[in-house]
PDB file of N, CA and C in Angstrom:
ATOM      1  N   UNK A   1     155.272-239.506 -39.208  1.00  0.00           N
ATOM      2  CA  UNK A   1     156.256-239.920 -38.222  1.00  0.00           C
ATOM      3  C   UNK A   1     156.371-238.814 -37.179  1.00  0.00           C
ATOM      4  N   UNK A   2     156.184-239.179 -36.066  1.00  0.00           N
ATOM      5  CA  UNK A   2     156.366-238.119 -35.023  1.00  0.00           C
ATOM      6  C   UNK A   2     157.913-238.179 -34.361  1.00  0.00           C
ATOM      7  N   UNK A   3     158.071-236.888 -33.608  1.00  0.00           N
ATOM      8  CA  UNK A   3     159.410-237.016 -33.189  1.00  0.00           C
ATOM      9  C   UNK A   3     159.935-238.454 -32.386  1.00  0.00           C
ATOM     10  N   UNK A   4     159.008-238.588 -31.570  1.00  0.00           N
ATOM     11  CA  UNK A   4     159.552-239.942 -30.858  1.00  0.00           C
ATOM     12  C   UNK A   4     159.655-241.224 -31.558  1.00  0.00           C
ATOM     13  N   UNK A   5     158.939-241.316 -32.644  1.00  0.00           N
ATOM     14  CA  UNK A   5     159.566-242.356 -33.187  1.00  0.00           C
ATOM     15  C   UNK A   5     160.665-242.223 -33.969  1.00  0.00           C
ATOM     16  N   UNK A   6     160.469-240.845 -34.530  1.00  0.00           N
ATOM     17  CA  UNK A   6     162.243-241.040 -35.149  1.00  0.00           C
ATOM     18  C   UNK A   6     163.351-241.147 -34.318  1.00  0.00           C
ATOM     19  N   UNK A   7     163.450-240.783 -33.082  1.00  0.00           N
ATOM     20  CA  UNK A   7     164.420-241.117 -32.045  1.00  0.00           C
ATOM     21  C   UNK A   7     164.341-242.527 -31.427  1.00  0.00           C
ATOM     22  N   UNK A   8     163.390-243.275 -32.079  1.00  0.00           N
ATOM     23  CA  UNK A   8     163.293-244.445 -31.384  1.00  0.00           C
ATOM     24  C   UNK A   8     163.815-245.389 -33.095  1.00  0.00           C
ATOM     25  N   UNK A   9     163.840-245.187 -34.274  1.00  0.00           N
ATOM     26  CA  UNK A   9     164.707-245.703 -34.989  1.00  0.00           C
ATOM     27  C   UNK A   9     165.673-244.928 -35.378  1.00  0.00           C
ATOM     28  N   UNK A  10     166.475-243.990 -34.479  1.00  0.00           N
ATOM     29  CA  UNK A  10     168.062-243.458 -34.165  1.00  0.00           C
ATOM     30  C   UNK A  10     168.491-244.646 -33.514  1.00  0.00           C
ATOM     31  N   UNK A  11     168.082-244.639 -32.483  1.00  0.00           N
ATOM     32  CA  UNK A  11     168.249-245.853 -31.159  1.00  0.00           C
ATOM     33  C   UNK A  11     168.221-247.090 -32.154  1.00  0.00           C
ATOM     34  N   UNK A  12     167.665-247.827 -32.588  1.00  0.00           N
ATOM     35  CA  UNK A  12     167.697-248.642 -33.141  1.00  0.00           C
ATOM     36  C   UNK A  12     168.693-249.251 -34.543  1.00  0.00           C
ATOM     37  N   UNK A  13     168.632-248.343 -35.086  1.00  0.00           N
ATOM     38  CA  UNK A  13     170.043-247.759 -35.957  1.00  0.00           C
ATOM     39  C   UNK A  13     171.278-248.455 -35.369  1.00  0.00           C
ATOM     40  N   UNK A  14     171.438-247.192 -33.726  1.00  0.00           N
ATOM     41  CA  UNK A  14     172.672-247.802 -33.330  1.00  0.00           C
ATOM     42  C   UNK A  14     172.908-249.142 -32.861  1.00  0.00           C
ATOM     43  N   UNK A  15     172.015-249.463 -32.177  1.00  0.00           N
ATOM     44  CA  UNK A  15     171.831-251.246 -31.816  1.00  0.00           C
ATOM     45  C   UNK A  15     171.784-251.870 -32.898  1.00  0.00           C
ATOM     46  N   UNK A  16     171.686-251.712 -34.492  1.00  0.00           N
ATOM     47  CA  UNK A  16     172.025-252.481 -35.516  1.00  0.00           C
ATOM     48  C   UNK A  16     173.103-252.367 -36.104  1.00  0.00           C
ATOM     49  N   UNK A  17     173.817-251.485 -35.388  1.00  0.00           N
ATOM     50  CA  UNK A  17     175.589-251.272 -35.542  1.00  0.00           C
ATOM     51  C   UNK A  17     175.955-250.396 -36.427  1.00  0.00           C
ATOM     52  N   UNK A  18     175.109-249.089 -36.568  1.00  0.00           N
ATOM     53  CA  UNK A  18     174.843-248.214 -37.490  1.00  0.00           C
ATOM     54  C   UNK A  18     176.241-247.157 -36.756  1.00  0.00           C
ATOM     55  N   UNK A  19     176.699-246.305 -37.595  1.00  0.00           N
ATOM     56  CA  UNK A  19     178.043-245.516 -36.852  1.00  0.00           C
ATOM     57  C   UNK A  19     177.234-244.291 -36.301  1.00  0.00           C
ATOM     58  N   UNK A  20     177.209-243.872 -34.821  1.00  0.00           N
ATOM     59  CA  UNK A  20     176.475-243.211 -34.206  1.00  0.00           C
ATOM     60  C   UNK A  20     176.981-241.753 -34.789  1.00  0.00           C
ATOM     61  N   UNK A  21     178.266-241.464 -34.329  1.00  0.00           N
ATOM     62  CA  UNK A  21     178.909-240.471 -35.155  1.00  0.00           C
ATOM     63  C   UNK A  21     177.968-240.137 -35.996  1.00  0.00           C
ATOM     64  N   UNK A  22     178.090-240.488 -37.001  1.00  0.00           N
ATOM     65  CA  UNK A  22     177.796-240.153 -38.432  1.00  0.00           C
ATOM     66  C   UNK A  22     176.150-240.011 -38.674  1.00  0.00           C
ATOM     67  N   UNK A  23     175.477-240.711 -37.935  1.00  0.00           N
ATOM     68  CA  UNK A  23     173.543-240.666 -37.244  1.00  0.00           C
ATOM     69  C   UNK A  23     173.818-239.215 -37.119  1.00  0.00           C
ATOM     70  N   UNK A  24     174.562-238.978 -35.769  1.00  0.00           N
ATOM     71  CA  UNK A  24     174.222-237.553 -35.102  1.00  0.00           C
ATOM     72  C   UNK A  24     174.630-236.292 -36.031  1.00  0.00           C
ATOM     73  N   UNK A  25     175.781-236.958 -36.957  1.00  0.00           N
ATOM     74  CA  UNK A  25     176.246-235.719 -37.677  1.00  0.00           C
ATOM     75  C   UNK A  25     175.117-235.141 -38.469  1.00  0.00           C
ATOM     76  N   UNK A  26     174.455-236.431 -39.282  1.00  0.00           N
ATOM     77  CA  UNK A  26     173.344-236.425 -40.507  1.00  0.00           C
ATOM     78  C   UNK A  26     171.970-235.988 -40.221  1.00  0.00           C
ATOM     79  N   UNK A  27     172.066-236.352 -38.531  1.00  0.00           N
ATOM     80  CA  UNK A  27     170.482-235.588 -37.694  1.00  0.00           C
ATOM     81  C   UNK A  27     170.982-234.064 -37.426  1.00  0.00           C
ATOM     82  N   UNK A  28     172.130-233.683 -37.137  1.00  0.00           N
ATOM     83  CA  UNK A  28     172.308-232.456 -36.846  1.00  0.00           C
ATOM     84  C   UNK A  28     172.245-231.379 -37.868  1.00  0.00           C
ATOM     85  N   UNK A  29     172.844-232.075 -39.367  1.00  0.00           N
ATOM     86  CA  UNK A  29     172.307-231.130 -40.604  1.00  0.00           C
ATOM     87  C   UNK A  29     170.995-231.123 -40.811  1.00  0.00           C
ATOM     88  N   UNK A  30     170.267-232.221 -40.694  1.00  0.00           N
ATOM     89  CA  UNK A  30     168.862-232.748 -41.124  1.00  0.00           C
ATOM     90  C   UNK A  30     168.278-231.150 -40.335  1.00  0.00           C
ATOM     91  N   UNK A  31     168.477-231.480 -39.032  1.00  0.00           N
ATOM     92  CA  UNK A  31     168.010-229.983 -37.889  1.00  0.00           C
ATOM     93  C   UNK A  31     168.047-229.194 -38.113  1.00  0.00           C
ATOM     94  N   UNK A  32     169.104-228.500 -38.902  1.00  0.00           N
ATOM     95  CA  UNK A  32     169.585-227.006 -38.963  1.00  0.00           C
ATOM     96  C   UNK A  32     169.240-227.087 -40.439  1.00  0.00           C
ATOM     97  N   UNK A  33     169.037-227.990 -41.512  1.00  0.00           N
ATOM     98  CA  UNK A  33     168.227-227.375 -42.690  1.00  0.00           C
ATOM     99  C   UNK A  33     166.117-227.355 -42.115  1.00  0.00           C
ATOM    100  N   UNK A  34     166.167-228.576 -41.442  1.00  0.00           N
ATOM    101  CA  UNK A  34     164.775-228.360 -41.336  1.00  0.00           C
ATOM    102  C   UNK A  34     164.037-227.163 -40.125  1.00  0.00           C
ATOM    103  N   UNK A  35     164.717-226.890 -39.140  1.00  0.00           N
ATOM    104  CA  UNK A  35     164.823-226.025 -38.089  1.00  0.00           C
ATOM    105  C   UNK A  35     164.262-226.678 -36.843  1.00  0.00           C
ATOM    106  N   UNK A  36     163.560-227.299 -36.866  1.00  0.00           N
ATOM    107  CA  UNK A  36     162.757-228.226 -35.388  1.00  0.00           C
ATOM    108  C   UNK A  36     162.862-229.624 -35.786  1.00  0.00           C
ATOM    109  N   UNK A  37     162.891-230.557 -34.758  1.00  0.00           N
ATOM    110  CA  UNK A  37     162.576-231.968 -34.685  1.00  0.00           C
ATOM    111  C   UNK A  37     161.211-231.945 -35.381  1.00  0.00           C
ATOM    112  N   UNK A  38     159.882-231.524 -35.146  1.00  0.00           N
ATOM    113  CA  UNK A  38     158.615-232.026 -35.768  1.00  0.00           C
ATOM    114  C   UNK A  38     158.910-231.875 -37.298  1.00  0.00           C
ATOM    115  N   UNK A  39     159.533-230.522 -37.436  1.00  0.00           N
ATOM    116  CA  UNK A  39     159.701-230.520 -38.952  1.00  0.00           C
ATOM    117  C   UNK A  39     160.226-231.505 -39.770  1.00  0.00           C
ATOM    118  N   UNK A  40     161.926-232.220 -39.233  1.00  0.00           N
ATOM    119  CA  UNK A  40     162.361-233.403 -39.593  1.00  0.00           C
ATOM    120  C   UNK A  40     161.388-234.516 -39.834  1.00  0.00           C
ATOM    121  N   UNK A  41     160.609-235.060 -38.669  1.00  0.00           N
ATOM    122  CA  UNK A  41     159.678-236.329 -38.649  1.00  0.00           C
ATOM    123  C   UNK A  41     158.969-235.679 -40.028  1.00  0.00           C
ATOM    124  N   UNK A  42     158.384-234.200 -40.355  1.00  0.00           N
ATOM    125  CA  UNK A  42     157.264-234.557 -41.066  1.00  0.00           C
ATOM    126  C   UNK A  42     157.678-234.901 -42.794  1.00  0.00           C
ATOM    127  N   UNK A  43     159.220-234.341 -42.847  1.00  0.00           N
ATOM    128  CA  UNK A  43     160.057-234.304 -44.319  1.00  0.00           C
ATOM    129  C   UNK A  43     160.596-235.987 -44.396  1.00  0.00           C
ATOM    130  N   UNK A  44     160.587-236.337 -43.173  1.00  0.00           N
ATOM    131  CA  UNK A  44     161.003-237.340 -43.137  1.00  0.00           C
ATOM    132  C   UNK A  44     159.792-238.450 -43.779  1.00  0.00           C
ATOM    133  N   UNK A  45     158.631-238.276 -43.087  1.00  0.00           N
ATOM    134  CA  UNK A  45     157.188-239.090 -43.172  1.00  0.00           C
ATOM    135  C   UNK A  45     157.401-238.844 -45.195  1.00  0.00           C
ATOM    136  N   UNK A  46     157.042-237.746 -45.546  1.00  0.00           N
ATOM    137  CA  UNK A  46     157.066-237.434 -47.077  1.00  0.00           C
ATOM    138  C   UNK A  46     158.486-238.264 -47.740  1.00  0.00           C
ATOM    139  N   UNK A  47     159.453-237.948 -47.188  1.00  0.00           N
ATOM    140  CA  UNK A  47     160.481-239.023 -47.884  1.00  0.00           C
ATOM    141  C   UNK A  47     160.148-240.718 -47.837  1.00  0.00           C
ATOM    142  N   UNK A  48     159.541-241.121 -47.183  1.00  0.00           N
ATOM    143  CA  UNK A  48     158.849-242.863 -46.775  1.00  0.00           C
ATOM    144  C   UNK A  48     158.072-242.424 -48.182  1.00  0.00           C
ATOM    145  N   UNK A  49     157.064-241.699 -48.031  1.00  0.00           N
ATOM    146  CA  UNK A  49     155.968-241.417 -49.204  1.00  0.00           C
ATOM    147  C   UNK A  49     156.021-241.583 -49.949  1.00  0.00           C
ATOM    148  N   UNK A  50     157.591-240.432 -50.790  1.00  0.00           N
ATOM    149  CA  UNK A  50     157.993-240.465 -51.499  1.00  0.00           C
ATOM    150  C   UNK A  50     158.869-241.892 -52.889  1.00  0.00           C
ATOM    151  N   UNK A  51     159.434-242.232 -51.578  1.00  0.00           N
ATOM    152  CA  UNK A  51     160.342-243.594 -51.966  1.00  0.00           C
ATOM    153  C   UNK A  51     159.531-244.632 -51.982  1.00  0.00           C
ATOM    154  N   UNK A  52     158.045-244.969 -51.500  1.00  0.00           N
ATOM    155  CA  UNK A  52     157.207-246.205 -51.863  1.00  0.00           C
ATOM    156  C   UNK A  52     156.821-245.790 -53.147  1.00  0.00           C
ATOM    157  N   UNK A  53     156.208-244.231 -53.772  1.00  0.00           N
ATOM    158  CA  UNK A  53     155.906-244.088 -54.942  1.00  0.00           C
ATOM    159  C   UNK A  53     156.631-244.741 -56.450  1.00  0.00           C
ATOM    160  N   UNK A  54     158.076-244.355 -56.055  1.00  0.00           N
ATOM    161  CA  UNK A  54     159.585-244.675 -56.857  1.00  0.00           C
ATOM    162  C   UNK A  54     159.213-245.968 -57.044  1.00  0.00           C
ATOM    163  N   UNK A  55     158.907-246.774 -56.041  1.00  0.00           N
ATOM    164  CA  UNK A  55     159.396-247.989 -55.775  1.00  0.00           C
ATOM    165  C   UNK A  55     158.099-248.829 -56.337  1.00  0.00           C
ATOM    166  N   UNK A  56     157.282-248.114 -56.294  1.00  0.00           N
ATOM    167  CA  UNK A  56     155.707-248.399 -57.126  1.00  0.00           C
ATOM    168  C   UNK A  56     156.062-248.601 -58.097  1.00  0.00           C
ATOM    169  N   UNK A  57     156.674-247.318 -59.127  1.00  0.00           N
ATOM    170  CA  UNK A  57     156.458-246.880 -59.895  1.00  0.00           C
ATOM    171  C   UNK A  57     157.952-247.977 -61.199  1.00  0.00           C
ATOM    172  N   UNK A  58     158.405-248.360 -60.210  1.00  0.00           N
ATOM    173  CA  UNK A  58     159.622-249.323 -60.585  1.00  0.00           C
ATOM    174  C   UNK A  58     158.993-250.677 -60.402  1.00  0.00           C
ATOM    175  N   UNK A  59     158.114-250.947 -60.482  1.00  0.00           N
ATOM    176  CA  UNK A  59     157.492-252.189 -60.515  1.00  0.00           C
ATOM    177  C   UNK A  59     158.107-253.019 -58.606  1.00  0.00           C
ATOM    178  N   UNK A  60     158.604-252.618 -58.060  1.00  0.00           N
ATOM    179  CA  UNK A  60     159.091-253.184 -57.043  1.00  0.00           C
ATOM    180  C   UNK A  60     158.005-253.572 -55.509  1.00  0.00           C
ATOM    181  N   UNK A  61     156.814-253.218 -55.906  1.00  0.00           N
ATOM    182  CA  UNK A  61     155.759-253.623 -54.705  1.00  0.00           C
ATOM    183  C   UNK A  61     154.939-254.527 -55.013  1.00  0.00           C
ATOM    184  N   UNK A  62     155.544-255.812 -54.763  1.00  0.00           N
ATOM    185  CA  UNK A  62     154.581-256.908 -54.632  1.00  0.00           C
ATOM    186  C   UNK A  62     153.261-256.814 -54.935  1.00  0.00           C
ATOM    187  N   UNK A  63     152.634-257.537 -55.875  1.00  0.00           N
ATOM    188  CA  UNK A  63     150.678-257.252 -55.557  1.00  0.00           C
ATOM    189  C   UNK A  63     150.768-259.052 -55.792  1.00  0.00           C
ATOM    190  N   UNK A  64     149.323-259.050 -55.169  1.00  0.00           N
ATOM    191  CA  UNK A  64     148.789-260.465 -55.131  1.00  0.00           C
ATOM    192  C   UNK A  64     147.826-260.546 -56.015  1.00  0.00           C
ATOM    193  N   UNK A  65     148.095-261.222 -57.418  1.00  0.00           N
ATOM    194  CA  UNK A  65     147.352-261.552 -58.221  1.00  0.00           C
ATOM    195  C   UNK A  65     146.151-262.288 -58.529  1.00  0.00           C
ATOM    196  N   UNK A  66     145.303-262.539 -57.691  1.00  0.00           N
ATOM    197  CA  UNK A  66     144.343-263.502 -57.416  1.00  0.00           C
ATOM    198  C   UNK A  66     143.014-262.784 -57.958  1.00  0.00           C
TER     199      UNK A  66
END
């Protein structure tokens, strides 16, 4: 995930009626533990990673049995 797309599902967030407040509060810790925007996108990319594995691993990803 690169920076611009994570600012482009911030934006999107809020247009789904997400509490902006609370976005900016959770991006602003996210910042100051990770230190740069690229860093965020890339902990961020590994957390997606992470949570399809879980979600593997919980039987929860569809396969097509054929």
């Amino acid at each position: 995930m690169t920076p611009g797309e994570l600012d482009k599902l911030h934006a999107e967030a809020v247009k789904r009626g997400a509490d902006p407040k609370k976005l900016d509060r959770l991006r602003q810790e996210a910042l100051q533990e990770c230190g740069s925007v690229e860093e965020m996108a890339r902990w961020a990319t590994w957390f997606e990673k992470l949570a399809y594995y879980y979600m593997d691993l919980r039987g929860e990803i569809p396969r097509d049995r054929f």
